[in-house]
PDB file of N, CA and C in Angstrom:
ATOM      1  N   UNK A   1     143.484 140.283 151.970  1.00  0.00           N
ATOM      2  CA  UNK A   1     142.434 139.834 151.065  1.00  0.00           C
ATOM      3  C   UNK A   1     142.935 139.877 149.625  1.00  0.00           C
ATOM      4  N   UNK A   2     142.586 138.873 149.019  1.00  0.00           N
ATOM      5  CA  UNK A   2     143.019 138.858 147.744  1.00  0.00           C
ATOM      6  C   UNK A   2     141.832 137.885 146.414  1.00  0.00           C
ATOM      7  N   UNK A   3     141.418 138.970 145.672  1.00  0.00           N
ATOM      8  CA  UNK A   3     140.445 138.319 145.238  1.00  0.00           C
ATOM      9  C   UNK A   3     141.083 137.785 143.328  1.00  0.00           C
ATOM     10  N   UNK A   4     140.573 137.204 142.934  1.00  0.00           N
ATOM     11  CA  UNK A   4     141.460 136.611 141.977  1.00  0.00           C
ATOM     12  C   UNK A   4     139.991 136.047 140.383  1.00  0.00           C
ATOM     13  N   UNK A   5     140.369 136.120 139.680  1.00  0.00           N
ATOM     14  CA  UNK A   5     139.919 136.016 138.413  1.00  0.00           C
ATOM     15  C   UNK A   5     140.778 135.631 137.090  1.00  0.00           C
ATOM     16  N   UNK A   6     140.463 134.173 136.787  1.00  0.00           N
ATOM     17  CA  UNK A   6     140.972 133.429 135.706  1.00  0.00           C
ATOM     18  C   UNK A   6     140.205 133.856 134.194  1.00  0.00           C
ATOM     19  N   UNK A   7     141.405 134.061 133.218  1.00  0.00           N
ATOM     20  CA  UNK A   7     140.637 134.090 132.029  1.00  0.00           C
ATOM     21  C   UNK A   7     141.994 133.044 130.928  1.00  0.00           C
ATOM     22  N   UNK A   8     141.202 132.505 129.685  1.00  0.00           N
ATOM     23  CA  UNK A   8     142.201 132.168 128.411  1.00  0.00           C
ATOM     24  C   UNK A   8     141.891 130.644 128.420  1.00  0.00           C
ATOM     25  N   UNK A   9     141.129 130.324 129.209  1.00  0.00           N
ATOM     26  CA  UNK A   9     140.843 128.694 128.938  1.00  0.00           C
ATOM     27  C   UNK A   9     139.886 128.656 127.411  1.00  0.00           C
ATOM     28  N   UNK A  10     140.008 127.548 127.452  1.00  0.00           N
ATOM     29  CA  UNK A  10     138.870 127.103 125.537  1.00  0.00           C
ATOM     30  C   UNK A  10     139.076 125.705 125.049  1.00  0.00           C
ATOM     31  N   UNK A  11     139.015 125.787 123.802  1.00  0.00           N
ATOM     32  CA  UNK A  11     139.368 124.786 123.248  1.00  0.00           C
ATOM     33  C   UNK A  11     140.318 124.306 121.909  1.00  0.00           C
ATOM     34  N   UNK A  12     141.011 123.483 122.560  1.00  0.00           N
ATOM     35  CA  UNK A  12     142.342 123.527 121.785  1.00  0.00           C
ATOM     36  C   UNK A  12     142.600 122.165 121.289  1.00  0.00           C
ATOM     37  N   UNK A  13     142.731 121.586 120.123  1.00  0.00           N
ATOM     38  CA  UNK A  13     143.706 120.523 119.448  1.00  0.00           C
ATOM     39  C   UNK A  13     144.344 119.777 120.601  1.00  0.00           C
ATOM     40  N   UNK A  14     144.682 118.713 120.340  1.00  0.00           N
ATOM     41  CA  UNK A  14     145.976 117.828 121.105  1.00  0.00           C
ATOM     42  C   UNK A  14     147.305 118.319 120.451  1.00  0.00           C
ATOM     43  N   UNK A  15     148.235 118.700 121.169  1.00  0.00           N
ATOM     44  CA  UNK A  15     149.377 119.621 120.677  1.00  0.00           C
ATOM     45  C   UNK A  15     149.164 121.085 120.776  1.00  0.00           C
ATOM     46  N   UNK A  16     148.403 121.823 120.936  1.00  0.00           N
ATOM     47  CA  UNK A  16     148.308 123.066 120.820  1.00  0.00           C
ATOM     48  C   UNK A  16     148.878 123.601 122.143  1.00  0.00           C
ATOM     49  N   UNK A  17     148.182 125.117 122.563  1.00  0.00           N
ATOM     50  CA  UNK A  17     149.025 125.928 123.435  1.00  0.00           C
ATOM     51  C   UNK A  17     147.646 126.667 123.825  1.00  0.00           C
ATOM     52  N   UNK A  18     147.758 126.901 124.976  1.00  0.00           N
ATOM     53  CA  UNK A  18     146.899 128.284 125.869  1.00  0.00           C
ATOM     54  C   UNK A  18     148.097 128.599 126.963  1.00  0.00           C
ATOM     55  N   UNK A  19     147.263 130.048 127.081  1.00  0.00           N
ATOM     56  CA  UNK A  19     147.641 130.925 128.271  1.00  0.00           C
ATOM     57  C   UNK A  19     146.811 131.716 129.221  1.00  0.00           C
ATOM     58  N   UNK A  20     146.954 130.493 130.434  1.00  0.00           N
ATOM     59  CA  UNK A  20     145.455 130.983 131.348  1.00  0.00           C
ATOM     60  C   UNK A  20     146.895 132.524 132.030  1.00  0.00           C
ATOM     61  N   UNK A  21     145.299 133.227 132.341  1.00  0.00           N
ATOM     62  CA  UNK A  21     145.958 134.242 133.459  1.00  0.00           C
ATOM     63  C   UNK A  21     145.089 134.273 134.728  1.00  0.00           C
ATOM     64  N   UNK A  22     145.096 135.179 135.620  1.00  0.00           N
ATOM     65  CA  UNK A  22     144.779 134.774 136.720  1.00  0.00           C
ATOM     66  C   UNK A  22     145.132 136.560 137.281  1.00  0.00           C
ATOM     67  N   UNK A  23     144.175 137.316 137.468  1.00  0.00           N
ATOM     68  CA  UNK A  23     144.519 138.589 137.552  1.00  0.00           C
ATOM     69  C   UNK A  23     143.937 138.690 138.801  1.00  0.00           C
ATOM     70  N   UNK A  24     144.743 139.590 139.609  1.00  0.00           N
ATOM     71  CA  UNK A  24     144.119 139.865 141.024  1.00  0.00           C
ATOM     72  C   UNK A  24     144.002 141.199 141.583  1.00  0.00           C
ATOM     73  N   UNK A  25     143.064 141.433 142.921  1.00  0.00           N
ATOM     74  CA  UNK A  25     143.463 142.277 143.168  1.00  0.00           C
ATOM     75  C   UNK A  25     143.064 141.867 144.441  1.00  0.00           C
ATOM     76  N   UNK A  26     143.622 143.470 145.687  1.00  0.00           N
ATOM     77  CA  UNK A  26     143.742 143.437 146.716  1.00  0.00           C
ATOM     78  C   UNK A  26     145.273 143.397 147.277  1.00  0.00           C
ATOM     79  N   UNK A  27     145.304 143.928 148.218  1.00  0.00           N
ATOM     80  CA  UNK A  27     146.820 144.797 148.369  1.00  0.00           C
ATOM     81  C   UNK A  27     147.789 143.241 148.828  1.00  0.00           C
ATOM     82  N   UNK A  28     147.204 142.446 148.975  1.00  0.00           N
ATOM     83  CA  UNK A  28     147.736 141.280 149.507  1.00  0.00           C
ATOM     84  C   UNK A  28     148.860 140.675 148.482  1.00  0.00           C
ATOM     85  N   UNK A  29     148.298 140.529 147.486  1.00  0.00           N
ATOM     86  CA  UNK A  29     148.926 139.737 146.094  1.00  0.00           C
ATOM     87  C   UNK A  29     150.436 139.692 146.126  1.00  0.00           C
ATOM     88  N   UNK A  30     151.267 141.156 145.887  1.00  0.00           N
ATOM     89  CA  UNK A  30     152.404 140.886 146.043  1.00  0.00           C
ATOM     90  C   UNK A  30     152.990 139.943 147.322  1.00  0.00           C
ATOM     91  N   UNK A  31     152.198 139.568 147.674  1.00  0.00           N
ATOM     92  CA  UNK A  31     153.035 138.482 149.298  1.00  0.00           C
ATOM     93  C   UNK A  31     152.552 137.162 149.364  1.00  0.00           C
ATOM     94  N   UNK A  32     151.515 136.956 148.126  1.00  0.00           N
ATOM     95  CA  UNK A  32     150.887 135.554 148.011  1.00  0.00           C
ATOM     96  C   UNK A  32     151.820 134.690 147.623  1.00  0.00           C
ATOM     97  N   UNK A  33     152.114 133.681 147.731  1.00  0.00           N
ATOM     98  CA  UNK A  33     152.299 132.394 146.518  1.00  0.00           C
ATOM     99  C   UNK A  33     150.758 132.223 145.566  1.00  0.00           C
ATOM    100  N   UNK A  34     150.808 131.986 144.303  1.00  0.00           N
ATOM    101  CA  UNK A  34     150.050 131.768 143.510  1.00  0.00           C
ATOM    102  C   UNK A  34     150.093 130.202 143.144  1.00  0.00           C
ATOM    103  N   UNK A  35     149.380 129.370 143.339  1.00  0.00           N
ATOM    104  CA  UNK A  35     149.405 128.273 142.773  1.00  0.00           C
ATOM    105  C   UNK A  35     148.001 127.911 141.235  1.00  0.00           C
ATOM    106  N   UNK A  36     148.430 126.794 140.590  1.00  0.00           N
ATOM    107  CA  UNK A  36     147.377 126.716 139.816  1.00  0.00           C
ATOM    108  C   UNK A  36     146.923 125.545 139.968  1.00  0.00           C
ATOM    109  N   UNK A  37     145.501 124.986 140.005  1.00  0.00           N
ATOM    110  CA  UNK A  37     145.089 123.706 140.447  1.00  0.00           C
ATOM    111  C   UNK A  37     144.544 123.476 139.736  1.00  0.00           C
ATOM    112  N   UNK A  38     143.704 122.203 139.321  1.00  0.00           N
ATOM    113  CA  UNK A  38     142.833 121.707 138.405  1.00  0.00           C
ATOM    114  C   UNK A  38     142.077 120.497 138.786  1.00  0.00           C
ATOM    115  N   UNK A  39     141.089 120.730 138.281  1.00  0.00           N
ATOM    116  CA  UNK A  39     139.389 119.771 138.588  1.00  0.00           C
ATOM    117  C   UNK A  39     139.363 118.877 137.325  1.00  0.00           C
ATOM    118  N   UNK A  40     139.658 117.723 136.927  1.00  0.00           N
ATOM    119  CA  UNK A  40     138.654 116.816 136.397  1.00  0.00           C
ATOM    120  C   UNK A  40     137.883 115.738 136.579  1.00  0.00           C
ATOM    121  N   UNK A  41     136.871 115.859 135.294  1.00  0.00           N
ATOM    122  CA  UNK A  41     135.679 115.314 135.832  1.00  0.00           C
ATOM    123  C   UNK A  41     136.352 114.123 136.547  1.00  0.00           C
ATOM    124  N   UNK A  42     135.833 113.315 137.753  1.00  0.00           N
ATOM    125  CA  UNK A  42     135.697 112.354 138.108  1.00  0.00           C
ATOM    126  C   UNK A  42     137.110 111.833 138.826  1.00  0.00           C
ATOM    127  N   UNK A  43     137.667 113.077 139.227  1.00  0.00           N
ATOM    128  CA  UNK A  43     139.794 113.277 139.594  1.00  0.00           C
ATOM    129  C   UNK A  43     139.601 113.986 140.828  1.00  0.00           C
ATOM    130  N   UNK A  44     140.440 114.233 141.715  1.00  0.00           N
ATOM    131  CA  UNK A  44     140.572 114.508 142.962  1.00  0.00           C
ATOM    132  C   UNK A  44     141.418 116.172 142.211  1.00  0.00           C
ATOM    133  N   UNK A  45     140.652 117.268 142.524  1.00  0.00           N
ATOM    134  CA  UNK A  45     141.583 118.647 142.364  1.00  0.00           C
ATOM    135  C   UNK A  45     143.090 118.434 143.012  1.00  0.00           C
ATOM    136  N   UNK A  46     144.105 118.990 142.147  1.00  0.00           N
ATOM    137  CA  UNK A  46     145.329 118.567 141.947  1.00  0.00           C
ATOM    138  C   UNK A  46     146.230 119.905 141.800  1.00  0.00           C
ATOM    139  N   UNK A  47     147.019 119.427 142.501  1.00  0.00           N
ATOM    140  CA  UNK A  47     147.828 121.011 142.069  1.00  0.00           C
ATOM    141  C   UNK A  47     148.633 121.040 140.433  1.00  0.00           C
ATOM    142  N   UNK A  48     148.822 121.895 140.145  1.00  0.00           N
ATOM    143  CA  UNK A  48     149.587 121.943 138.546  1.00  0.00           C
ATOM    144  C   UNK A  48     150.744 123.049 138.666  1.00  0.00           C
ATOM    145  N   UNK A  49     151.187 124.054 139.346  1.00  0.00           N
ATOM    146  CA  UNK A  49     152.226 124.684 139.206  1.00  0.00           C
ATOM    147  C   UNK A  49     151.918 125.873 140.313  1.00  0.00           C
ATOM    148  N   UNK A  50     153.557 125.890 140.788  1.00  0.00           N
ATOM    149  CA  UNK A  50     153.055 126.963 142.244  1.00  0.00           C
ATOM    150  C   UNK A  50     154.074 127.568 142.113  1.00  0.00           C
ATOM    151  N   UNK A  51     154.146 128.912 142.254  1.00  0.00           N
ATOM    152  CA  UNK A  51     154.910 131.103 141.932  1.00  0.00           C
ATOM    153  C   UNK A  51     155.056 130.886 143.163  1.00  0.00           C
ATOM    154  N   UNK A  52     156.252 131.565 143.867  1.00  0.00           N
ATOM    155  CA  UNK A  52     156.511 132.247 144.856  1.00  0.00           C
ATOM    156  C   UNK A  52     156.240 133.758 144.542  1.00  0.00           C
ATOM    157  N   UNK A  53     155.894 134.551 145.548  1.00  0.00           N
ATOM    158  CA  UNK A  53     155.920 135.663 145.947  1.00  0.00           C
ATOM    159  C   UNK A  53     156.635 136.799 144.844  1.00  0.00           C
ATOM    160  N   UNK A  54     158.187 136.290 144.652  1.00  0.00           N
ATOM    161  CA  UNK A  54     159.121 136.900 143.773  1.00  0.00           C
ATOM    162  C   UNK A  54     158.963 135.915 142.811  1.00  0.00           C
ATOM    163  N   UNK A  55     158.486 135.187 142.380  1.00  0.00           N
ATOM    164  CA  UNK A  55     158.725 134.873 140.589  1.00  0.00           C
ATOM    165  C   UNK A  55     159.693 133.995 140.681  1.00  0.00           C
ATOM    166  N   UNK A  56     160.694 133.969 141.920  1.00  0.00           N
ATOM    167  CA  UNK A  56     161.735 132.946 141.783  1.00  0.00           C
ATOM    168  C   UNK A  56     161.671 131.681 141.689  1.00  0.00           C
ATOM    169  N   UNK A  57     160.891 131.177 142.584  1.00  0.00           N
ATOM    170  CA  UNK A  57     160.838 129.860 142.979  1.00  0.00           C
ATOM    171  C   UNK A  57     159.446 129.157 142.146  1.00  0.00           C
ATOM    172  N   UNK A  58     159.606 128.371 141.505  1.00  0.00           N
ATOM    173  CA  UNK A  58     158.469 127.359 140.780  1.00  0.00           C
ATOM    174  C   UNK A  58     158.758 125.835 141.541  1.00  0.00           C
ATOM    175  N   UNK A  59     157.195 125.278 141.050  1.00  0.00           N
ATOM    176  CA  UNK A  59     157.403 124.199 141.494  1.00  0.00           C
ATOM    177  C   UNK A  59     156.203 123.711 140.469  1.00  0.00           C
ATOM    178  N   UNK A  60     156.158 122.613 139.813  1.00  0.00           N
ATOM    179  CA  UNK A  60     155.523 121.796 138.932  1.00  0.00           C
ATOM    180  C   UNK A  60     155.484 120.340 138.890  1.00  0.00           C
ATOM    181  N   UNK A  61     154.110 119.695 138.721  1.00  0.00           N
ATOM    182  CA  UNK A  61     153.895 118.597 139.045  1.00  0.00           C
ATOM    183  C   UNK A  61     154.372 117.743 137.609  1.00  0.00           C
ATOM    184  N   UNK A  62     154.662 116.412 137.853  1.00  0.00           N
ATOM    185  CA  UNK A  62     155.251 115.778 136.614  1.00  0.00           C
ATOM    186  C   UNK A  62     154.850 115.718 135.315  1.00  0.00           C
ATOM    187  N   UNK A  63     153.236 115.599 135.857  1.00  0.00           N
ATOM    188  CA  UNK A  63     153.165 115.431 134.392  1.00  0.00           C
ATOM    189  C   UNK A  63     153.137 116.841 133.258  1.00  0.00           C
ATOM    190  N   UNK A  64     153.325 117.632 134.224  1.00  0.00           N
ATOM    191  CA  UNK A  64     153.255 119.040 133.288  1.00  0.00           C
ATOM    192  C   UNK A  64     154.678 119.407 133.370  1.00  0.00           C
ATOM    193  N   UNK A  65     155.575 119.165 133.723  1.00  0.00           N
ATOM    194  CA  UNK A  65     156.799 119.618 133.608  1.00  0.00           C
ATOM    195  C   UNK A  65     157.213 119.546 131.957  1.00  0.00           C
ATOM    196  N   UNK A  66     157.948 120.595 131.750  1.00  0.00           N
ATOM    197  CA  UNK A  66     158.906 120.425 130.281  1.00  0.00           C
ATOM    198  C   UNK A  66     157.873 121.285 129.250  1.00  0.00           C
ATOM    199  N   UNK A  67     156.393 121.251 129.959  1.00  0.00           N
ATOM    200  CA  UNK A  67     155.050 122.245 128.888  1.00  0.00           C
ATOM    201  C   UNK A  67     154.761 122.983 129.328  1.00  0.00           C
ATOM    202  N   UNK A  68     154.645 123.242 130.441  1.00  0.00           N
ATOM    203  CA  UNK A  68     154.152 124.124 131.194  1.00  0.00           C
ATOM    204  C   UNK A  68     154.658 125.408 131.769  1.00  0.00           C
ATOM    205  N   UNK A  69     154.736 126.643 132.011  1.00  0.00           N
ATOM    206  CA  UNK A  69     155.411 127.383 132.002  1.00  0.00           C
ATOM    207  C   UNK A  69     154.702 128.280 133.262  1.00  0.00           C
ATOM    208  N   UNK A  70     155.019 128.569 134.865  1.00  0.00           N
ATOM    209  CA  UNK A  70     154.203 129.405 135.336  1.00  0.00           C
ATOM    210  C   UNK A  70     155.100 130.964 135.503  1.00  0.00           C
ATOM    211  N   UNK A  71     154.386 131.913 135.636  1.00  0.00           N
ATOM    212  CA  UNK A  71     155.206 133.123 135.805  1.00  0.00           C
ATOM    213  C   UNK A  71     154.298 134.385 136.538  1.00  0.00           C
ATOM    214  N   UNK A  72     154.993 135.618 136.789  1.00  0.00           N
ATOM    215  CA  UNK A  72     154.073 136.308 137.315  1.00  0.00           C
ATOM    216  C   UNK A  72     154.404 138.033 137.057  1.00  0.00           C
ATOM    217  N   UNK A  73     153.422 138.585 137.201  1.00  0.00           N
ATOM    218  CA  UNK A  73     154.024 140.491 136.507  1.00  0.00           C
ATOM    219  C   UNK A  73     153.222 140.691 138.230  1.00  0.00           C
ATOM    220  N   UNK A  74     154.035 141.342 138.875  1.00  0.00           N
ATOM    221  CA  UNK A  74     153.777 141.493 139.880  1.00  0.00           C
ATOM    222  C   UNK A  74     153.090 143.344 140.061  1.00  0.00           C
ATOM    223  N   UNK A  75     153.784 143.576 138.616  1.00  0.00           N
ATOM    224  CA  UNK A  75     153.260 144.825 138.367  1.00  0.00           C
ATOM    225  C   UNK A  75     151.713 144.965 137.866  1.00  0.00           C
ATOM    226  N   UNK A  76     151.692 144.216 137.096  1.00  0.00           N
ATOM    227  CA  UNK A  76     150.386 144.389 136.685  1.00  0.00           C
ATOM    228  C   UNK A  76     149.422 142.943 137.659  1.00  0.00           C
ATOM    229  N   UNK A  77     149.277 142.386 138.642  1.00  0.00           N
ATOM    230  CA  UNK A  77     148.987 141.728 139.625  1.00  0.00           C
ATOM    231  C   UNK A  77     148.365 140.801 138.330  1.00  0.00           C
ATOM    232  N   UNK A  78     148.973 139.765 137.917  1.00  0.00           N
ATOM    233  CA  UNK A  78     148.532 138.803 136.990  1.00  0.00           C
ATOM    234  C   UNK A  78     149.783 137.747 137.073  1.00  0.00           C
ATOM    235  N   UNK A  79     149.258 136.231 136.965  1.00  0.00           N
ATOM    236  CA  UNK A  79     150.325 135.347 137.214  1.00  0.00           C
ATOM    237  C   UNK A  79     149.511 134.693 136.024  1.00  0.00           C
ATOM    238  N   UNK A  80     150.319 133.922 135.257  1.00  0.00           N
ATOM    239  CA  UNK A  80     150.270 133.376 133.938  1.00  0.00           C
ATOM    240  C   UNK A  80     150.543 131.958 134.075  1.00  0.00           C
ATOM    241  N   UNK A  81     150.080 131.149 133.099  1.00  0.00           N
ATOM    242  CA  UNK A  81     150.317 129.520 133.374  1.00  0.00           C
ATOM    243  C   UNK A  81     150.505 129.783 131.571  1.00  0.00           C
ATOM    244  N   UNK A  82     151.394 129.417 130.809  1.00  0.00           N
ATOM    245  CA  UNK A  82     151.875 128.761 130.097  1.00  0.00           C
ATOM    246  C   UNK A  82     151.182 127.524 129.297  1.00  0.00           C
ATOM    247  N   UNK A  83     150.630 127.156 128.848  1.00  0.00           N
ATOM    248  CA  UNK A  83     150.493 125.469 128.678  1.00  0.00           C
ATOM    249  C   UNK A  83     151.027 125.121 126.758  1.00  0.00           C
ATOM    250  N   UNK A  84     152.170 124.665 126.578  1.00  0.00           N
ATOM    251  CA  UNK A  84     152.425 123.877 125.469  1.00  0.00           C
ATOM    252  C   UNK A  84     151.836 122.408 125.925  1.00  0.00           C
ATOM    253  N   UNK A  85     151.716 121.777 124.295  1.00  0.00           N
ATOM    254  CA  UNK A  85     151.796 120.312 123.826  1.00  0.00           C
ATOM    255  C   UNK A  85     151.006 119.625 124.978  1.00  0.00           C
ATOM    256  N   UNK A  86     149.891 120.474 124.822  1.00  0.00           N
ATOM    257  CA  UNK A  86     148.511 120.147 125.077  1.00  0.00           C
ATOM    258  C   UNK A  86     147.929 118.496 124.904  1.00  0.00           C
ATOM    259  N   UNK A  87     147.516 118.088 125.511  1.00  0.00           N
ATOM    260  CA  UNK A  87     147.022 116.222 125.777  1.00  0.00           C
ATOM    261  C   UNK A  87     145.560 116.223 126.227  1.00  0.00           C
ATOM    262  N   UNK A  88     145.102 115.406 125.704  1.00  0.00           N
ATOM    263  CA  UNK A  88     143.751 115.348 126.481  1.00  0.00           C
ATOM    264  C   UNK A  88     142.901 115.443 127.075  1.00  0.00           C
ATOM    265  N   UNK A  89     144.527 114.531 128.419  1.00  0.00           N
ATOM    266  CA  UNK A  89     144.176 114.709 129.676  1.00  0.00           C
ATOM    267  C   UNK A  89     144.750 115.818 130.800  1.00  0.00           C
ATOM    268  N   UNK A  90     144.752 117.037 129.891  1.00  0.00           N
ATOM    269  CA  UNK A  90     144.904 118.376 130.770  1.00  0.00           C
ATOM    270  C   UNK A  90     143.605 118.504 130.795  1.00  0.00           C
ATOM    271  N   UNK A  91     142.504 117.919 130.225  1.00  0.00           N
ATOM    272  CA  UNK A  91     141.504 118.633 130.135  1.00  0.00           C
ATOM    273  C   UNK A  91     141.026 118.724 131.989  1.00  0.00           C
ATOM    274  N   UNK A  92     140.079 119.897 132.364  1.00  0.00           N
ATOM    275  CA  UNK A  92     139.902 120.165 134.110  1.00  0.00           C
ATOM    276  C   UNK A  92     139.638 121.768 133.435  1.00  0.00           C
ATOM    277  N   UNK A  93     138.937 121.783 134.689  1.00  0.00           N
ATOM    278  CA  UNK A  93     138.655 123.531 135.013  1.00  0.00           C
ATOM    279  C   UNK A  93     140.098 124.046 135.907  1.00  0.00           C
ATOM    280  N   UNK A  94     140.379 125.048 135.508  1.00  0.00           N
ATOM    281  CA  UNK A  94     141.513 125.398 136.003  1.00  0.00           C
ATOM    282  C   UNK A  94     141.156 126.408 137.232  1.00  0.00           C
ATOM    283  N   UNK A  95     142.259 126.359 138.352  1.00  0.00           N
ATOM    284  CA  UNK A  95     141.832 127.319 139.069  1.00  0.00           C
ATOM    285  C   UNK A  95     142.958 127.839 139.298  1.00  0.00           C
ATOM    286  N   UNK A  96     142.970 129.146 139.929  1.00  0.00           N
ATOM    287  CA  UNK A  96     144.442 129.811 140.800  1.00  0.00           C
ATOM    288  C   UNK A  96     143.763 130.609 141.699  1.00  0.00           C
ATOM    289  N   UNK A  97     144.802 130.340 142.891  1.00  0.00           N
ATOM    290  CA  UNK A  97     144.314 130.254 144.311  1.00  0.00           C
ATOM    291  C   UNK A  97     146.042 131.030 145.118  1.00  0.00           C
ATOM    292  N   UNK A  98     145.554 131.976 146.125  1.00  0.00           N
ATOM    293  CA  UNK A  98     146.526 132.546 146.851  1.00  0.00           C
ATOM    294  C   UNK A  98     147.049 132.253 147.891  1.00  0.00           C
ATOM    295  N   UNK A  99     147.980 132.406 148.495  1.00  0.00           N
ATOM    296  CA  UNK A  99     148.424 131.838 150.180  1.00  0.00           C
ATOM    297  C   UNK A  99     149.369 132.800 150.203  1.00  0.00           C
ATOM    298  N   UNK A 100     149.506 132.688 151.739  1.00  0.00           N
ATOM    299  CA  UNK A 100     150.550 133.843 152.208  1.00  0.00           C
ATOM    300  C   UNK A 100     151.903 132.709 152.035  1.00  0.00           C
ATOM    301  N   UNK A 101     151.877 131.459 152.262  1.00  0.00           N
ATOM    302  CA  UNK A 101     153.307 130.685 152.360  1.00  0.00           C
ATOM    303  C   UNK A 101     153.437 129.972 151.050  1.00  0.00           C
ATOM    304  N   UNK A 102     153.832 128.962 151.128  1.00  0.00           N
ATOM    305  CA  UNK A 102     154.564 128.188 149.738  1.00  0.00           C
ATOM    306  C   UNK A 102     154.379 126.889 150.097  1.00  0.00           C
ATOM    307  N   UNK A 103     153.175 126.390 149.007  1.00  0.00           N
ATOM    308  CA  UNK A 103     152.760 125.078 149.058  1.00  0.00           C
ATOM    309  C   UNK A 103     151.661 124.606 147.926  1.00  0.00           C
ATOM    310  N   UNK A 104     151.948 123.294 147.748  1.00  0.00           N
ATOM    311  CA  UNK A 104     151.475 123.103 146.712  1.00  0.00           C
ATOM    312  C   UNK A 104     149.703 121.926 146.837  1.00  0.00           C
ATOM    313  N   UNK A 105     149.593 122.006 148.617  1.00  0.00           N
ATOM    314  CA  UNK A 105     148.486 121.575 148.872  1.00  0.00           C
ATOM    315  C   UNK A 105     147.139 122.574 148.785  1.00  0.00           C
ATOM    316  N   UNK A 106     146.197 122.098 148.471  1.00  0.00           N
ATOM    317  CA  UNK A 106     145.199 122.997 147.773  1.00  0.00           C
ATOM    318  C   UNK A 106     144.304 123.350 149.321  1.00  0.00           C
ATOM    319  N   UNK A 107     144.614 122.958 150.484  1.00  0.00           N
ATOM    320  CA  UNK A 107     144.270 122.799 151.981  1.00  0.00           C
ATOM    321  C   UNK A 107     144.676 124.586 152.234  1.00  0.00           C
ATOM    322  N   UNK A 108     146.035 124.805 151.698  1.00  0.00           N
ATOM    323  CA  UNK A 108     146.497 125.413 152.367  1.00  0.00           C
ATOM    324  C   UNK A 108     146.140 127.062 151.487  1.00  0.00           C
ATOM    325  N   UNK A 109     145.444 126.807 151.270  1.00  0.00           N
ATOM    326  CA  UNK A 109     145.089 128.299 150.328  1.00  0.00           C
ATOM    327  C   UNK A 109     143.592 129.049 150.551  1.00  0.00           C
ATOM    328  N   UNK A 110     143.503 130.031 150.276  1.00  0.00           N
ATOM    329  CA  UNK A 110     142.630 130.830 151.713  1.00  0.00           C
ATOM    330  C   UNK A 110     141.634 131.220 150.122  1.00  0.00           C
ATOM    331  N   UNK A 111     142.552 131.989 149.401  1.00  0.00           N
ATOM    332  CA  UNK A 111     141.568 132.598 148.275  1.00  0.00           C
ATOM    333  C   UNK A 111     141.747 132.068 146.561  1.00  0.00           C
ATOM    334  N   UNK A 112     140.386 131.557 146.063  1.00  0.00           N
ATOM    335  CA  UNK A 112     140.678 131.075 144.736  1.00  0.00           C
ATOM    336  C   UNK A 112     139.465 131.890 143.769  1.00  0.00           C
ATOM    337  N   UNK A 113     140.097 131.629 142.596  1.00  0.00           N
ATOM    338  CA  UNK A 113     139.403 132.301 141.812  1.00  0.00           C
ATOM    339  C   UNK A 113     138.063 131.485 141.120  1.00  0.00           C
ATOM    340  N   UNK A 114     137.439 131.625 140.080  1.00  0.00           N
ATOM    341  CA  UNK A 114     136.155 130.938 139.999  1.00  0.00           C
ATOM    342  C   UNK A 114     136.386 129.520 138.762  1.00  0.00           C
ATOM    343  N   UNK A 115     137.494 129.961 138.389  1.00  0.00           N
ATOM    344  CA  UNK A 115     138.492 128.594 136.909  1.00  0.00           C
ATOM    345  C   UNK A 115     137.277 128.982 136.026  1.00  0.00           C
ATOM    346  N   UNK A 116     138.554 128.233 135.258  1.00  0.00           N
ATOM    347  CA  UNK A 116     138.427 128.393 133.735  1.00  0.00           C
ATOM    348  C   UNK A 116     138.767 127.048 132.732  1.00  0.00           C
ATOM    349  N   UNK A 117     137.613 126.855 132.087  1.00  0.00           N
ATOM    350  CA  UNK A 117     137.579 125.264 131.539  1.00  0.00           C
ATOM    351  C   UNK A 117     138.467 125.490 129.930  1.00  0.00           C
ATOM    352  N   UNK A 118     139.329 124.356 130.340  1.00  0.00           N
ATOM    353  CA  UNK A 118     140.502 124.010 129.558  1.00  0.00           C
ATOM    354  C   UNK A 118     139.534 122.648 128.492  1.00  0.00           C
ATOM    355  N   UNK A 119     139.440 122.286 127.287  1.00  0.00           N
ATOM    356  CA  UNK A 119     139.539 121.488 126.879  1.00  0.00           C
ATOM    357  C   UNK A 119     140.362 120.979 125.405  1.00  0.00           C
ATOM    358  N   UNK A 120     140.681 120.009 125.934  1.00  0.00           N
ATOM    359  CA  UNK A 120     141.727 119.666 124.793  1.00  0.00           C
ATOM    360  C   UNK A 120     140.851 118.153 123.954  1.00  0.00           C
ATOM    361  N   UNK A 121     141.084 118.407 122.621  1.00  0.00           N
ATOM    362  CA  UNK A 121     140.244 117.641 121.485  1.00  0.00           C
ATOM    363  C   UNK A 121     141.782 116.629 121.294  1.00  0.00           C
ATOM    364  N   UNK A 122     141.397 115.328 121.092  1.00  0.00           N
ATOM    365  CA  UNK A 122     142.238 114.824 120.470  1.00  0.00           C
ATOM    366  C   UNK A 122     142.338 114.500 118.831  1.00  0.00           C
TER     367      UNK A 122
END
């Protein structure tokens, strides 16, 4: 079981920077993959960046590559999303969601947290 809670979304400029986190608990976490997904209005929820277990392995969708930054303190059970050079159309409620394997389909994830609304002003 792994229960999970997003905070650091708001509102930000076009160009600016946030740093969602995503703090968990439940003894599970260290063995999750963490992915981060996102809702906008009137968009099919989408994945945006997926943690392995160890911090090693990332995986990021295109259009966030090169801004986006995911990472994880396995010590303090919190996985971090990064976001530079902020656009518009990041705007979505953000979510992060756990799995025992490594994948970046939002099917495959058992526990998510409640997101956190990102908006970006142009």
């Amino acid at each position: 079981q792994v229960q999970l809670v997003e905070s650091g979304g708001g509102l930000v400029q076009a160009g600016g920077s946030l740093r969602l986190s995503c703090e968990a608990s439940g003894r599970a976490f260290s063995s999750s993959s963490i992915g981060w997904f996102r809702h906008a209005p009137g968009k099919e929820r989408g994945s945006v960046a997926t943690v392995s277990r160890n911090g090693v392995t990332t995986t990021y969708v295109d259009s966030v590559k090169g801004r986006f930054t995911i990472s994880r303190d396995n010590a303090k059970k919190t996985v971090y999303l990064k976001m530079n050079s902020l656009k518009p159309e990041d705007r979505a409620v953000y979510y992060c969601a756990a799995n025992t394997g490594y994948s970046v389909d939002a099917h495959q994830y058992n526990y998510w947290g409640q997101g956190t609304q990102v908006t970006v002003s142009s």
